[in-house]
PDB file of N, CA and C in Angstrom:
ATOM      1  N   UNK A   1       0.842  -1.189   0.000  1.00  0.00           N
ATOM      2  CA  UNK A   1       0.000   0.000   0.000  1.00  0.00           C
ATOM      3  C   UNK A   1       0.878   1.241   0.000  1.00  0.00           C
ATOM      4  N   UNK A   2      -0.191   2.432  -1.040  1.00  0.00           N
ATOM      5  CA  UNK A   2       1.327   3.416  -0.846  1.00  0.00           C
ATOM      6  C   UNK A   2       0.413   4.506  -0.345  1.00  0.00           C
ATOM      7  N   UNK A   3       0.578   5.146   1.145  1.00  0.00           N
ATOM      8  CA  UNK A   3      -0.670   6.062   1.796  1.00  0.00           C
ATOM      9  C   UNK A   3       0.308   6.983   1.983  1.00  0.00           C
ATOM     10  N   UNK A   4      -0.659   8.005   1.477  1.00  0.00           N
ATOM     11  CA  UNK A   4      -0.590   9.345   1.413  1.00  0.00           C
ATOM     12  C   UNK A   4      -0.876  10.795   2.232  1.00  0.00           C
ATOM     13  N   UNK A   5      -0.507  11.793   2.696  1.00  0.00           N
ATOM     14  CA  UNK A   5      -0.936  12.452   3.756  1.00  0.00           C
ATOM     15  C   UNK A   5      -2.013  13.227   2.975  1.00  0.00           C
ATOM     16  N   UNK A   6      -3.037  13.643   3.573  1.00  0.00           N
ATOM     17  CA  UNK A   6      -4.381  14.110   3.089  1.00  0.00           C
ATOM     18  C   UNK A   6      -5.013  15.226   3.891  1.00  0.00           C
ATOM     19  N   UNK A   7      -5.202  15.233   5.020  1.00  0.00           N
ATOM     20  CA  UNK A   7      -5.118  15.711   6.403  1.00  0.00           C
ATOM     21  C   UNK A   7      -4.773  15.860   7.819  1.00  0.00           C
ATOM     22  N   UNK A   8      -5.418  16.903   8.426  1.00  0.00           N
ATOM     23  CA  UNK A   8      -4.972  16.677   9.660  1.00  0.00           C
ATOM     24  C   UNK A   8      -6.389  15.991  10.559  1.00  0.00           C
ATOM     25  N   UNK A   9      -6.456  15.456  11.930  1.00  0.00           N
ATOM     26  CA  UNK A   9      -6.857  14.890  12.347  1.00  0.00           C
ATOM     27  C   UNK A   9      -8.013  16.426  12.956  1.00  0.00           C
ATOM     28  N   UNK A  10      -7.326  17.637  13.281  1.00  0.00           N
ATOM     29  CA  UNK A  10      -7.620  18.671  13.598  1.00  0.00           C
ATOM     30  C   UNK A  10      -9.021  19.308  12.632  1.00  0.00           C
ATOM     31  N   UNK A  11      -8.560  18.868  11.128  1.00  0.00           N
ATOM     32  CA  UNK A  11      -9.462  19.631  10.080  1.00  0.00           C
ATOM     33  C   UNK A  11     -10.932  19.008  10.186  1.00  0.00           C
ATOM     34  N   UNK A  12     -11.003  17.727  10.671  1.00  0.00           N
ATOM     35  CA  UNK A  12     -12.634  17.007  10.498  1.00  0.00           C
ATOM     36  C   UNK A  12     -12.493  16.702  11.857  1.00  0.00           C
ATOM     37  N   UNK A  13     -13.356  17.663  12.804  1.00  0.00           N
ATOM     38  CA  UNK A  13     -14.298  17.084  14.191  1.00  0.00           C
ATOM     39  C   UNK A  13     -14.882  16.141  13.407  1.00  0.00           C
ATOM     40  N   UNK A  14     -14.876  14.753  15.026  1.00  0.00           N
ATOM     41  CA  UNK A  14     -16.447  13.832  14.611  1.00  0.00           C
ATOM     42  C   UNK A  14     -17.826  14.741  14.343  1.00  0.00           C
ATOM     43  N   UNK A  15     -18.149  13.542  13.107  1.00  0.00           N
ATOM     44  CA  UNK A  15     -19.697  13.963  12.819  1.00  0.00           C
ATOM     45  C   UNK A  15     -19.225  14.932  11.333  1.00  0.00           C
ATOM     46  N   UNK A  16     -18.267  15.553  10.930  1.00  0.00           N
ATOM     47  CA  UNK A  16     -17.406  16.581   9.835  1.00  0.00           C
ATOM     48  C   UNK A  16     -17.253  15.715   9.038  1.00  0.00           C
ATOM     49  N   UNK A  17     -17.283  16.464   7.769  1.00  0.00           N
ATOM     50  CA  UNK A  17     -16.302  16.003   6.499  1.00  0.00           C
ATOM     51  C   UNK A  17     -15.861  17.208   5.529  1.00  0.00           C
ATOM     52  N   UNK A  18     -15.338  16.613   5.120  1.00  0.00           N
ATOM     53  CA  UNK A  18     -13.951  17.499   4.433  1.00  0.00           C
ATOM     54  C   UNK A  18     -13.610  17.201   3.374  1.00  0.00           C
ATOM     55  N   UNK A  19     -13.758  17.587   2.031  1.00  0.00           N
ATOM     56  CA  UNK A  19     -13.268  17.311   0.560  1.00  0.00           C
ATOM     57  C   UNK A  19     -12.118  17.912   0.312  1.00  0.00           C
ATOM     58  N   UNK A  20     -11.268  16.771  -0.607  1.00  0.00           N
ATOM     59  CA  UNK A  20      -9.870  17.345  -0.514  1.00  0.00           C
ATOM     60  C   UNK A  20      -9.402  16.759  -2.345  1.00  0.00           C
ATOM     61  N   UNK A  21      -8.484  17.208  -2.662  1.00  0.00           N
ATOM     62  CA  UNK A  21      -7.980  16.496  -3.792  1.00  0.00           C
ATOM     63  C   UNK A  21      -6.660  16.128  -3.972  1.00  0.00           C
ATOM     64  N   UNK A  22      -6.105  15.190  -4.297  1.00  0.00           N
ATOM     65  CA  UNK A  22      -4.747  13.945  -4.119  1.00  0.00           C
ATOM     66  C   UNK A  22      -4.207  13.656  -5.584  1.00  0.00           C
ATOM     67  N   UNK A  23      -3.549  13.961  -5.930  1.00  0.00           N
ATOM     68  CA  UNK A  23      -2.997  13.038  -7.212  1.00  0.00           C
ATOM     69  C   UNK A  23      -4.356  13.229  -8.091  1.00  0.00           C
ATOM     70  N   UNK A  24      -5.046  14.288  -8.041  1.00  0.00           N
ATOM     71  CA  UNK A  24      -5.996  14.490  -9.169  1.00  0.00           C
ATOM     72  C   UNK A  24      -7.227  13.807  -9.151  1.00  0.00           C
ATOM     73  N   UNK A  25      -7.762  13.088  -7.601  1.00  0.00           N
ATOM     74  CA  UNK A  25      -8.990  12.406  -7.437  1.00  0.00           C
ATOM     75  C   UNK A  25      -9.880  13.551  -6.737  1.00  0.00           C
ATOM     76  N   UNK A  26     -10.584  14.079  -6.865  1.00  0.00           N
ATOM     77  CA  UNK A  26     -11.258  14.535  -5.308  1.00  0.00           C
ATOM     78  C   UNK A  26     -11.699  13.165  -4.277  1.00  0.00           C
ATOM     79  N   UNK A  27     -11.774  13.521  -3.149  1.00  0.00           N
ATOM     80  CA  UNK A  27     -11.705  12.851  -2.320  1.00  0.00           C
ATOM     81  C   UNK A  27     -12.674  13.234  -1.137  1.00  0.00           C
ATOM     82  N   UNK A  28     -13.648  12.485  -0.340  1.00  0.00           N
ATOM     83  CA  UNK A  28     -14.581  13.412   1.297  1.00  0.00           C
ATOM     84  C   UNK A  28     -13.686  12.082   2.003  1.00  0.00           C
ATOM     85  N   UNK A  29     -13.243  12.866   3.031  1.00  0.00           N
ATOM     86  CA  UNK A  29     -12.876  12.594   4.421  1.00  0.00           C
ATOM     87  C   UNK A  29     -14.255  12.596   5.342  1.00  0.00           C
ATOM     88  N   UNK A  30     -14.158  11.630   5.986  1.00  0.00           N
ATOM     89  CA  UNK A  30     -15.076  12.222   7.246  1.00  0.00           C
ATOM     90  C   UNK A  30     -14.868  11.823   8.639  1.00  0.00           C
ATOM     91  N   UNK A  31     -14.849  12.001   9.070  1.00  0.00           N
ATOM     92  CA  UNK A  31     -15.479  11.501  10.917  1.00  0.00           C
ATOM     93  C   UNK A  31     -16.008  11.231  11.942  1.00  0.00           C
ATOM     94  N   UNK A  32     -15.980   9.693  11.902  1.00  0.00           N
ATOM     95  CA  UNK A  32     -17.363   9.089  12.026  1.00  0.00           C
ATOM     96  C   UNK A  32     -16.940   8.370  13.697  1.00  0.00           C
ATOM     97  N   UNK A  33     -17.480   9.117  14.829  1.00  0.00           N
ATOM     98  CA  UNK A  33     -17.015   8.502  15.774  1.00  0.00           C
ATOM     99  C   UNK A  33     -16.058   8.801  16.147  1.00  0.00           C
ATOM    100  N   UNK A  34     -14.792   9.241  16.137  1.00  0.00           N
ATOM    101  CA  UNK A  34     -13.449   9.934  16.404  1.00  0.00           C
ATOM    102  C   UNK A  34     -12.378   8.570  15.131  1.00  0.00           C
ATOM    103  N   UNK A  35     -13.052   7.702  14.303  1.00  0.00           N
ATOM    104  CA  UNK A  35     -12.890   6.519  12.644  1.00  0.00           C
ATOM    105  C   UNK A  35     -13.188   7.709  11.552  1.00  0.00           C
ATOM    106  N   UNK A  36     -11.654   7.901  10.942  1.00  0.00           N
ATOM    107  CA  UNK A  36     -11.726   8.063   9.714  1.00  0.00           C
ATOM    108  C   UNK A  36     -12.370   7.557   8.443  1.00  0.00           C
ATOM    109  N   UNK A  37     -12.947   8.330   7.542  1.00  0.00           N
ATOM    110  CA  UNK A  37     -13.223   7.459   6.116  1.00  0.00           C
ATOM    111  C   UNK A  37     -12.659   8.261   4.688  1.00  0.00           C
ATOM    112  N   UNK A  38     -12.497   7.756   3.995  1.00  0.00           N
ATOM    113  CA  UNK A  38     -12.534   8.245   2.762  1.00  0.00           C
ATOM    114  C   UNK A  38     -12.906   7.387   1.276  1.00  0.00           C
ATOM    115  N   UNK A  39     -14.103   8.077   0.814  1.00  0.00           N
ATOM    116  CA  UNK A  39     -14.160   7.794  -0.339  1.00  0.00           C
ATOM    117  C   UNK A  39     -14.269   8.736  -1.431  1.00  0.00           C
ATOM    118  N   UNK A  40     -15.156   8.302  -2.584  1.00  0.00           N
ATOM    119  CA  UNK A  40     -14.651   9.597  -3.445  1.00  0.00           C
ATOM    120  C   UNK A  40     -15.424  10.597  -3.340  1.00  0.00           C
ATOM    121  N   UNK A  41     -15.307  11.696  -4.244  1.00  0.00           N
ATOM    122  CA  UNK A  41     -15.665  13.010  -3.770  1.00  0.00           C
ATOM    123  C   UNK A  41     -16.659  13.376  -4.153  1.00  0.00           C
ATOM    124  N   UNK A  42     -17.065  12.949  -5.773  1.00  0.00           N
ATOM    125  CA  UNK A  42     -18.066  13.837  -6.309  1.00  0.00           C
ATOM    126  C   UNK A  42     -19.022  12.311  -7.259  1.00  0.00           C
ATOM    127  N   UNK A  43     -20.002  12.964  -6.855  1.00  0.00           N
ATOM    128  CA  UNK A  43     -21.251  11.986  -7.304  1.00  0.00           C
ATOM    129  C   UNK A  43     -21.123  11.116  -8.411  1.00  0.00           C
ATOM    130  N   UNK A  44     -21.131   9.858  -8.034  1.00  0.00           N
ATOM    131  CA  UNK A  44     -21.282   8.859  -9.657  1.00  0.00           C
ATOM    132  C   UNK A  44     -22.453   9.199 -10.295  1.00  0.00           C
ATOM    133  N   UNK A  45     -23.396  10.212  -9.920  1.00  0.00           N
ATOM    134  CA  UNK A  45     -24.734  10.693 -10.614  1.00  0.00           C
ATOM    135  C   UNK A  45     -24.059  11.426 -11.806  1.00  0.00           C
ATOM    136  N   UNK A  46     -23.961  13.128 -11.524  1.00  0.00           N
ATOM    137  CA  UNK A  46     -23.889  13.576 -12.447  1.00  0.00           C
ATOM    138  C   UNK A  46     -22.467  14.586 -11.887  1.00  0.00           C
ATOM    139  N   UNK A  47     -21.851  14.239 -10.245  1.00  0.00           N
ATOM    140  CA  UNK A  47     -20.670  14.824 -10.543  1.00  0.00           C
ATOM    141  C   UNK A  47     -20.596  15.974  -9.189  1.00  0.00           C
ATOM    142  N   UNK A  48     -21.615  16.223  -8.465  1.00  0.00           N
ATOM    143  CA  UNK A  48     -22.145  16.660  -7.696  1.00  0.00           C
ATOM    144  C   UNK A  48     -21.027  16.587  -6.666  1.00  0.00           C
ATOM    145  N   UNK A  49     -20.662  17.949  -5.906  1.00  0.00           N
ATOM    146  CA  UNK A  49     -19.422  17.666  -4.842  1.00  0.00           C
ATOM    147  C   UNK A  49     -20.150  17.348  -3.631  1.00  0.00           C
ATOM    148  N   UNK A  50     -19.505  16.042  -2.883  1.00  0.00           N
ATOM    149  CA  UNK A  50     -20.597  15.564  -2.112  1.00  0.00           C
ATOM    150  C   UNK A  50     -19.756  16.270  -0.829  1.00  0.00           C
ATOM    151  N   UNK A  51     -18.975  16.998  -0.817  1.00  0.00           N
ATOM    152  CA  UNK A  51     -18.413  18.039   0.794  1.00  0.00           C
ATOM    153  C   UNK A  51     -19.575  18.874   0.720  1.00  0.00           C
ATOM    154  N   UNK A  52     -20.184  19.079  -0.186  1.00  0.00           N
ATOM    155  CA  UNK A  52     -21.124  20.039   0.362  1.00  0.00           C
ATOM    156  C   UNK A  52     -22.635  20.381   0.401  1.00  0.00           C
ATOM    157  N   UNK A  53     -22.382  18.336   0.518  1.00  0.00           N
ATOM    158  CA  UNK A  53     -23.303  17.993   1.256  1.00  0.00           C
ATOM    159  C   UNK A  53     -23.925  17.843   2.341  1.00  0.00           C
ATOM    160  N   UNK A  54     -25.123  16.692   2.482  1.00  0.00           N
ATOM    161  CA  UNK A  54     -25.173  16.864   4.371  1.00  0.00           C
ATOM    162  C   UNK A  54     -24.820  15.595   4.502  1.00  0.00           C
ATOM    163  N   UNK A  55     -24.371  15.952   5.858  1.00  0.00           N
ATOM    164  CA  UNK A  55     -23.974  14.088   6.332  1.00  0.00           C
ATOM    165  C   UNK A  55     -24.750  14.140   8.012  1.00  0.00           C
ATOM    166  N   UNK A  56     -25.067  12.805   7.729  1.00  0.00           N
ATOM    167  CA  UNK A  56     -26.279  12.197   8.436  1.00  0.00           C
ATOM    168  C   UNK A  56     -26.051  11.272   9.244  1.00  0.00           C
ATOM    169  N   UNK A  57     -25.201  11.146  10.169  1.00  0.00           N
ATOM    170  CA  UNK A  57     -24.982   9.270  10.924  1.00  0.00           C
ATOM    171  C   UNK A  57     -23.513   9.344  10.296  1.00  0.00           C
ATOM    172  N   UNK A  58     -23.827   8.357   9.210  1.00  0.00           N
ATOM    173  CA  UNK A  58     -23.006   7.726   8.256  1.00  0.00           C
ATOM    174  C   UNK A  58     -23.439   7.925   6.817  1.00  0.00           C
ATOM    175  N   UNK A  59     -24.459   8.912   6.291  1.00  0.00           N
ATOM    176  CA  UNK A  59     -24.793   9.122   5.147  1.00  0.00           C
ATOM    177  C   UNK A  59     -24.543  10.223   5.017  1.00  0.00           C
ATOM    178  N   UNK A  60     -24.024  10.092   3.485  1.00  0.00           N
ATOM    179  CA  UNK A  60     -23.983  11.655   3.299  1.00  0.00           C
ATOM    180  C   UNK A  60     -24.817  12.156   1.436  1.00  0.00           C
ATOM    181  N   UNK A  61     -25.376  13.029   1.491  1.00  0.00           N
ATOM    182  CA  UNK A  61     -26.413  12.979   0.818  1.00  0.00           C
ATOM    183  C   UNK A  61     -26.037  14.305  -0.237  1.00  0.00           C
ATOM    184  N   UNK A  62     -26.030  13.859  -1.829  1.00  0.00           N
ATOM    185  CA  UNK A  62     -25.440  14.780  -3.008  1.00  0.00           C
ATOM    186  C   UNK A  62     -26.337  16.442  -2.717  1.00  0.00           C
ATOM    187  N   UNK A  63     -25.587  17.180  -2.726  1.00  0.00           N
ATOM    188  CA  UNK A  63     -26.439  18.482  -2.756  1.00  0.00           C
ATOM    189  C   UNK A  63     -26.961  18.590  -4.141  1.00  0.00           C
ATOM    190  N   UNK A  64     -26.977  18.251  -5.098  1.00  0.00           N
ATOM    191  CA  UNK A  64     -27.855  18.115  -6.430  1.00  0.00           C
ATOM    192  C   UNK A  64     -28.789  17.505  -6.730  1.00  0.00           C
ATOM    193  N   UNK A  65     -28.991  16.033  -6.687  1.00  0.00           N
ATOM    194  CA  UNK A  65     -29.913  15.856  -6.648  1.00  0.00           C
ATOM    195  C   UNK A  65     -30.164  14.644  -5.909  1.00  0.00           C
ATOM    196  N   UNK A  66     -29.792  14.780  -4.489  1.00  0.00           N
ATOM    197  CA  UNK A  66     -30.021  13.678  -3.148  1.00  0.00           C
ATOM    198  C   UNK A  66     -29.850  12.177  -3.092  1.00  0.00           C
ATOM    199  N   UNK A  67     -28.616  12.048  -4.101  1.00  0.00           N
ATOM    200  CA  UNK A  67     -27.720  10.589  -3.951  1.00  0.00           C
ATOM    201  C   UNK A  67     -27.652  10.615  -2.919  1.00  0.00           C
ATOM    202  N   UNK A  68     -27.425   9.137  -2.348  1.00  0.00           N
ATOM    203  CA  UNK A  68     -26.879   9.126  -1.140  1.00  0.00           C
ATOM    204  C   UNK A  68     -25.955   7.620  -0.992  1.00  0.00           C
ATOM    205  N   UNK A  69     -24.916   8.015  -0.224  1.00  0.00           N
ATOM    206  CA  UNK A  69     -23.508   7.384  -0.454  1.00  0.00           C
ATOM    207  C   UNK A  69     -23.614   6.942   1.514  1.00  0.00           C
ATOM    208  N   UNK A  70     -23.207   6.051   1.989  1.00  0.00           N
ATOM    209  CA  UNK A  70     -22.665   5.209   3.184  1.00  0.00           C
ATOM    210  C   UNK A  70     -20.931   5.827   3.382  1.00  0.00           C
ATOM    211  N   UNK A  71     -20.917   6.774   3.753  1.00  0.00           N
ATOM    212  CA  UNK A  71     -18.966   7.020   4.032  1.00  0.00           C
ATOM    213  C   UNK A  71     -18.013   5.963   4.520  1.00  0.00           C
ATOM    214  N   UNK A  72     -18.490   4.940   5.244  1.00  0.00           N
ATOM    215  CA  UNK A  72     -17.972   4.476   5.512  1.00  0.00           C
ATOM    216  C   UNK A  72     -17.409   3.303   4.660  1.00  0.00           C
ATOM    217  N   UNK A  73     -17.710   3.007   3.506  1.00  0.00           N
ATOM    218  CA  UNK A  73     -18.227   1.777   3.075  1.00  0.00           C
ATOM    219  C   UNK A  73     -18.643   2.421   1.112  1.00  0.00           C
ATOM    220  N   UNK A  74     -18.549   3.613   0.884  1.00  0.00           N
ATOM    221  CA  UNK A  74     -18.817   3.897  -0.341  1.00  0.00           C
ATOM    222  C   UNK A  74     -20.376   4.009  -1.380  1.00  0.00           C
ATOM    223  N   UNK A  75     -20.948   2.556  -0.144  1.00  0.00           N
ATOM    224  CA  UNK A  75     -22.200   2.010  -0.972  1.00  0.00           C
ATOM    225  C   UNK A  75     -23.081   2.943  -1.596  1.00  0.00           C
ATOM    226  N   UNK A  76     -24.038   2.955  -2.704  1.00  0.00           N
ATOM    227  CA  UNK A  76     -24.545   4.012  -2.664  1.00  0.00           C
ATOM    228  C   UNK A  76     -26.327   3.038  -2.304  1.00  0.00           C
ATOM    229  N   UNK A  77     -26.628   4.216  -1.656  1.00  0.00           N
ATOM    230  CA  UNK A  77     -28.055   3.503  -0.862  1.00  0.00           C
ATOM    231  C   UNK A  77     -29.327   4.510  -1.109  1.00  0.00           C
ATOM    232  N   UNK A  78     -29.256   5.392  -2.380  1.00  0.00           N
ATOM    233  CA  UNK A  78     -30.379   5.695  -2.322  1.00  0.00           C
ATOM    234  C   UNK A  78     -30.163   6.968  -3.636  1.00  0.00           C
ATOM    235  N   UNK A  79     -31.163   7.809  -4.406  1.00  0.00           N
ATOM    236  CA  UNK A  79     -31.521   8.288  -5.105  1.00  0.00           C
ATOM    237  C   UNK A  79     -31.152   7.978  -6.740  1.00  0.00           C
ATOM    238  N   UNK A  80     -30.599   9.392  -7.247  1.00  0.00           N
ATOM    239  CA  UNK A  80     -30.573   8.816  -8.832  1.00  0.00           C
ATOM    240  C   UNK A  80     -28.923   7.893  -9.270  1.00  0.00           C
ATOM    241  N   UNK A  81     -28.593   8.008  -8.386  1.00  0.00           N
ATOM    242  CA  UNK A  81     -27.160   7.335  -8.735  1.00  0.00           C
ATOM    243  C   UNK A  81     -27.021   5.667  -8.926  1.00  0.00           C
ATOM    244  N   UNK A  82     -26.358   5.295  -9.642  1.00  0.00           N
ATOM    245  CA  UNK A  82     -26.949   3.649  -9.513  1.00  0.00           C
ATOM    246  C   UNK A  82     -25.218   2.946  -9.516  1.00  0.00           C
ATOM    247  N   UNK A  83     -24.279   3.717  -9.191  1.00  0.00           N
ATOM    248  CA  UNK A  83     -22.896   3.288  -8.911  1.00  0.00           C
ATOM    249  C   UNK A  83     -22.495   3.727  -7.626  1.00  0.00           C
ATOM    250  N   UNK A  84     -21.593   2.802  -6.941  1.00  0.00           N
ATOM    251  CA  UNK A  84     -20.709   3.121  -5.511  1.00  0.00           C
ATOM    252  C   UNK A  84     -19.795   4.039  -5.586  1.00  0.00           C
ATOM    253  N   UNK A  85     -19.237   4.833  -4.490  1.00  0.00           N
ATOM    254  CA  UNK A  85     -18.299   5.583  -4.623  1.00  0.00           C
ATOM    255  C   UNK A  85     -17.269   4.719  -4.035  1.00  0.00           C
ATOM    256  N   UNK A  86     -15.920   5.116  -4.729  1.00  0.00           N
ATOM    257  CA  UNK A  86     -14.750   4.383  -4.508  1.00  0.00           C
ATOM    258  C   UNK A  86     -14.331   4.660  -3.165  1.00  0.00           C
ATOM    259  N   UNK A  87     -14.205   3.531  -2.458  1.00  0.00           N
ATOM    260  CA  UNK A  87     -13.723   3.646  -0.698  1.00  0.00           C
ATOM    261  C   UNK A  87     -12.275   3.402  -0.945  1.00  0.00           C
ATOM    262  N   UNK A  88     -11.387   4.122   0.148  1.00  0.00           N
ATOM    263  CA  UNK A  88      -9.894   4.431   0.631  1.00  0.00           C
ATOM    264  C   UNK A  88      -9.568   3.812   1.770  1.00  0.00           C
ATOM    265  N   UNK A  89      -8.368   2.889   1.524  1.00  0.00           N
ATOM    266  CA  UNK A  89      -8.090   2.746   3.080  1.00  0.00           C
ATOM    267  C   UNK A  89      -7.235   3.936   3.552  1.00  0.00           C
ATOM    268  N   UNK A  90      -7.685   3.843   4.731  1.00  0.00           N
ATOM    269  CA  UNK A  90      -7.124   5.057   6.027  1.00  0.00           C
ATOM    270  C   UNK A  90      -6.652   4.466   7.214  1.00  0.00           C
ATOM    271  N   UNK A  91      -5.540   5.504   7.711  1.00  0.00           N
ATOM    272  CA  UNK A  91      -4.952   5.174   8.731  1.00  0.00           C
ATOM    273  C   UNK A  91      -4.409   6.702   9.230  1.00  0.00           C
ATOM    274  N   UNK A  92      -4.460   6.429  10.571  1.00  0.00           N
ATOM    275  CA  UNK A  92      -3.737   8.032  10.986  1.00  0.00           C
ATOM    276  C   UNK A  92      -2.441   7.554  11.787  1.00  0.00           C
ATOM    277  N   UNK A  93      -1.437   8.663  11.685  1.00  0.00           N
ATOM    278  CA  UNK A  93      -0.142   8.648  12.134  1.00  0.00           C
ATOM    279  C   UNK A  93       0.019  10.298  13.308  1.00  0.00           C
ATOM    280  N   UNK A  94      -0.001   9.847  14.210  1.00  0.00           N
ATOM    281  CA  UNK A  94      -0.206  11.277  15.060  1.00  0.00           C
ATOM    282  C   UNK A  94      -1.006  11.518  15.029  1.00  0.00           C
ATOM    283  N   UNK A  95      -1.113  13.195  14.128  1.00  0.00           N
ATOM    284  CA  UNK A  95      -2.529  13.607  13.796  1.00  0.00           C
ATOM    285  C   UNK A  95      -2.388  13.804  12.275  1.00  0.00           C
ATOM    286  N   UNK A  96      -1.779  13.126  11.445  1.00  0.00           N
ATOM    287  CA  UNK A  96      -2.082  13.375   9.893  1.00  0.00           C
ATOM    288  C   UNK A  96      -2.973  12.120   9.467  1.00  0.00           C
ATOM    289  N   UNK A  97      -3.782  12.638   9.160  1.00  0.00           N
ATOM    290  CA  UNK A  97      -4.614  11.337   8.287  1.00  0.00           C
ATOM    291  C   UNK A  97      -4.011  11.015   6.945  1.00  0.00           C
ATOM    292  N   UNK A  98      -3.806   9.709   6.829  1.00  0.00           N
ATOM    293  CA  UNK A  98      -3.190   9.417   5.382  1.00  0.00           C
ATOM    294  C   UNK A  98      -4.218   8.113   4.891  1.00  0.00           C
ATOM    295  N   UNK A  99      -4.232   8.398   2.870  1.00  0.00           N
ATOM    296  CA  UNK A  99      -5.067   7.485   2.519  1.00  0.00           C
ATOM    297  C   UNK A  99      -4.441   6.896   1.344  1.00  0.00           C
ATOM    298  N   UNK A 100      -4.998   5.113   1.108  1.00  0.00           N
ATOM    299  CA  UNK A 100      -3.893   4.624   0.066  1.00  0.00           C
ATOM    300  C   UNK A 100      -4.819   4.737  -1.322  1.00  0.00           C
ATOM    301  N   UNK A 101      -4.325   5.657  -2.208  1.00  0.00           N
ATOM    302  CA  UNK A 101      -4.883   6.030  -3.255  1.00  0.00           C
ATOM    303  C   UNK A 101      -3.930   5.243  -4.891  1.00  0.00           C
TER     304      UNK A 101
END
């Protein structure tokens, strides 16, 4: 695995997420519980940046037109989207969050 620094542990309180971009992916961070996630960033619908969206539990829901994606896990579980978003493994070192992209 080759993991990458992405953030700080500081930038996403639990319950937060945070869109970022890596080697040309966008990417949402979130924080789920004081458990990192990352999958991808912008809607397999039509493209929709899902940071600025809402996140719900563990859902976080397209501000366009109300995909909804599982952060933890990528799945997509609900509206017009009919593909998963790509999940990241994560790991934190101190306080940098790093993900293997």
């Amino acid at each position: 695995m080759s993991f990458i620094d992405v953030a700080k542990t500081d930038d996403i309180p639990a319950g937060q997420m945070k869109g970022v971009n890596k080697n040309g992916k966008d990417i949402l961070l979130t924080n789920i519980g004081g458990k990192y996630y990352a999958i991808g960033g912008k809607c397999t619908h039509v493209g929709g940046d899902l940071s600025k969206g809402k996140l719900n539990g563990n859902i976080v829901t397209c501000p366009r037109h109300g995909s909804k994606f599982d952060v933890t896990t990528g799945q997509q579980i609900g509206g017009p989207a009919k593909q998963n978003e790509p999940a990241y493994a994560v790991k934190t070192e101190g306080n940098i969050i790093k993900i293997d992209i």
